[in-house]
Protein backbone atom coordinates (compact mmCIF):
# COMPACT_ATOMS: atom_id res chain seq x y z
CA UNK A 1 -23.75 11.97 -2.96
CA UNK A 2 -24.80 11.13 -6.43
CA UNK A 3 -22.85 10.84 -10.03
CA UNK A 4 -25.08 10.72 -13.04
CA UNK A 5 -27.88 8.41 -11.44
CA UNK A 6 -25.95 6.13 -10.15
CA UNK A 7 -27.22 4.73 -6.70
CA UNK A 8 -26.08 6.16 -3.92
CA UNK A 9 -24.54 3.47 -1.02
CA UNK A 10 -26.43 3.65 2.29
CA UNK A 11 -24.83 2.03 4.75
CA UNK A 12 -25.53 1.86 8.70
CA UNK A 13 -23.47 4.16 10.35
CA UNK A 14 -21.46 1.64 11.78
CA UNK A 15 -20.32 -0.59 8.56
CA UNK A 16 -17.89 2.12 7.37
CA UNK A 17 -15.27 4.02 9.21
CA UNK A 18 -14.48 7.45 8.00
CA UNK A 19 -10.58 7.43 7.11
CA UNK A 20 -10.57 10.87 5.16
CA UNK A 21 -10.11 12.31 1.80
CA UNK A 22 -8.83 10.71 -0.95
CA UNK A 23 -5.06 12.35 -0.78
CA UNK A 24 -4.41 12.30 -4.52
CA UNK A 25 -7.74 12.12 -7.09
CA UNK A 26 -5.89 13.65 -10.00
CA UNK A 27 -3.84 10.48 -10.43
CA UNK A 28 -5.83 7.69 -8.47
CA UNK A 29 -8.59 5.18 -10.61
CA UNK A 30 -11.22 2.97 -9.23
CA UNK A 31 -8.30 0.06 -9.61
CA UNK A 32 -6.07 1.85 -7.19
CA UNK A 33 -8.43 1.63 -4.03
CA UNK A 34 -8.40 -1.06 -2.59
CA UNK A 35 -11.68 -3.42 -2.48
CA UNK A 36 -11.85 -3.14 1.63
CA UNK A 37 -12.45 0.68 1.32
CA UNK A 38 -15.18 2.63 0.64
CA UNK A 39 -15.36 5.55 -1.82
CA UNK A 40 -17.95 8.83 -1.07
CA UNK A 41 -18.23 12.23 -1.81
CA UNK A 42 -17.94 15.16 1.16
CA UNK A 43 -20.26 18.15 0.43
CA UNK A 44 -18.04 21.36 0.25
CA UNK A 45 -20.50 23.65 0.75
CA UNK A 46 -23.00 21.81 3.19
CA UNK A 47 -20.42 19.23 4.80
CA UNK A 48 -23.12 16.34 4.07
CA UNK A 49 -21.28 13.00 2.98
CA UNK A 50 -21.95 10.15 1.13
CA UNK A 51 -20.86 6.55 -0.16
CA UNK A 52 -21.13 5.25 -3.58
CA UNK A 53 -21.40 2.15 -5.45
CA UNK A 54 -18.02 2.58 -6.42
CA UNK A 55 -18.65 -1.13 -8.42
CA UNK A 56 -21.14 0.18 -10.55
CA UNK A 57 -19.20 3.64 -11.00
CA UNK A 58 -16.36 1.95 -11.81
CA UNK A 59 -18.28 -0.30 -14.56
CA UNK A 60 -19.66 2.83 -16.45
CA UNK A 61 -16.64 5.04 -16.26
CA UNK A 62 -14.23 2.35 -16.41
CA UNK A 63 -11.41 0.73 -13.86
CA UNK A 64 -9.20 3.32 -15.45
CA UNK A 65 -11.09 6.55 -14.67
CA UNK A 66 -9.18 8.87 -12.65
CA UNK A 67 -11.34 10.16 -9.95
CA UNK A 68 -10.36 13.88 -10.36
CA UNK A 69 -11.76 14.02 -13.60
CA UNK A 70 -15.12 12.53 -12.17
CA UNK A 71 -15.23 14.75 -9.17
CA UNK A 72 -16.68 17.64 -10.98
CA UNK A 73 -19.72 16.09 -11.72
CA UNK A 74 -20.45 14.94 -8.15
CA UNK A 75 -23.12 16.92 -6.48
CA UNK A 76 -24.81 16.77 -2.73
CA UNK A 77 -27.90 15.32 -2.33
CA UNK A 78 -28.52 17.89 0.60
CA UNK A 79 -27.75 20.64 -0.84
CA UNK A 80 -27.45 20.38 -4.65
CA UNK A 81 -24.30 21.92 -4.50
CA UNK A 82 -21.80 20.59 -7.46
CA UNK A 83 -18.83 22.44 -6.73
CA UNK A 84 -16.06 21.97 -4.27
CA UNK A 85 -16.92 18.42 -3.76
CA UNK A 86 -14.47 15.70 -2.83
CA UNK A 87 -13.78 12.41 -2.70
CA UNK A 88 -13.55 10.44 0.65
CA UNK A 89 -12.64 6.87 1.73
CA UNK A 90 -14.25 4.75 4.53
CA UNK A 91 -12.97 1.21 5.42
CA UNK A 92 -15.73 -1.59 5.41
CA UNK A 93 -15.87 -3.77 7.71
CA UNK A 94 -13.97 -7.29 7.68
């Protein structure tokens, strides 16, 4: 997944563990996850996901974006799709 040409995180498949989507967008910031997790985008159309630099997304839309007003603007790097795509959380390793 990509937002606005911001780098896309590509880690092995084994440094993050899926834990599923991000319950609550509308009201959740970059602040409110917590720095263990990771944050990616799931494909609706394609199913394709992705993690993102969540410290560099965080630094140009601020630690007080809400997520579900960035959401709209993510869009699949498989696909191109740009609708229907949600957030997801992974947990890094420790």
């Amino acid at each position: 997944m990509k937002l606005h040409g911001v780098e896309i995180y590509r880690p092995r498949r084994d440094e993050v563990t899926y834990l599923g989507p991000l319950l609550d967008p509308v009201h959740t910031t970059f602040d409110d996850i917590p720095e263990w997790h990771a944050l990616g985008g799931h494909c609706g159309k394609c199913e394709r996901t992705g993690w993102v630099q969540r410290w560099d997304l965080a630094q140009k839309w601020g630690k007080g974006a809400y997520l579900g007003s960035l959401a709209p603007r993510l869009w699949c790097l498989g696909c191109g799709n740009r609708e229907g795509n949600k957030w997801i959380l992974g947990q890094l390793p420790r």
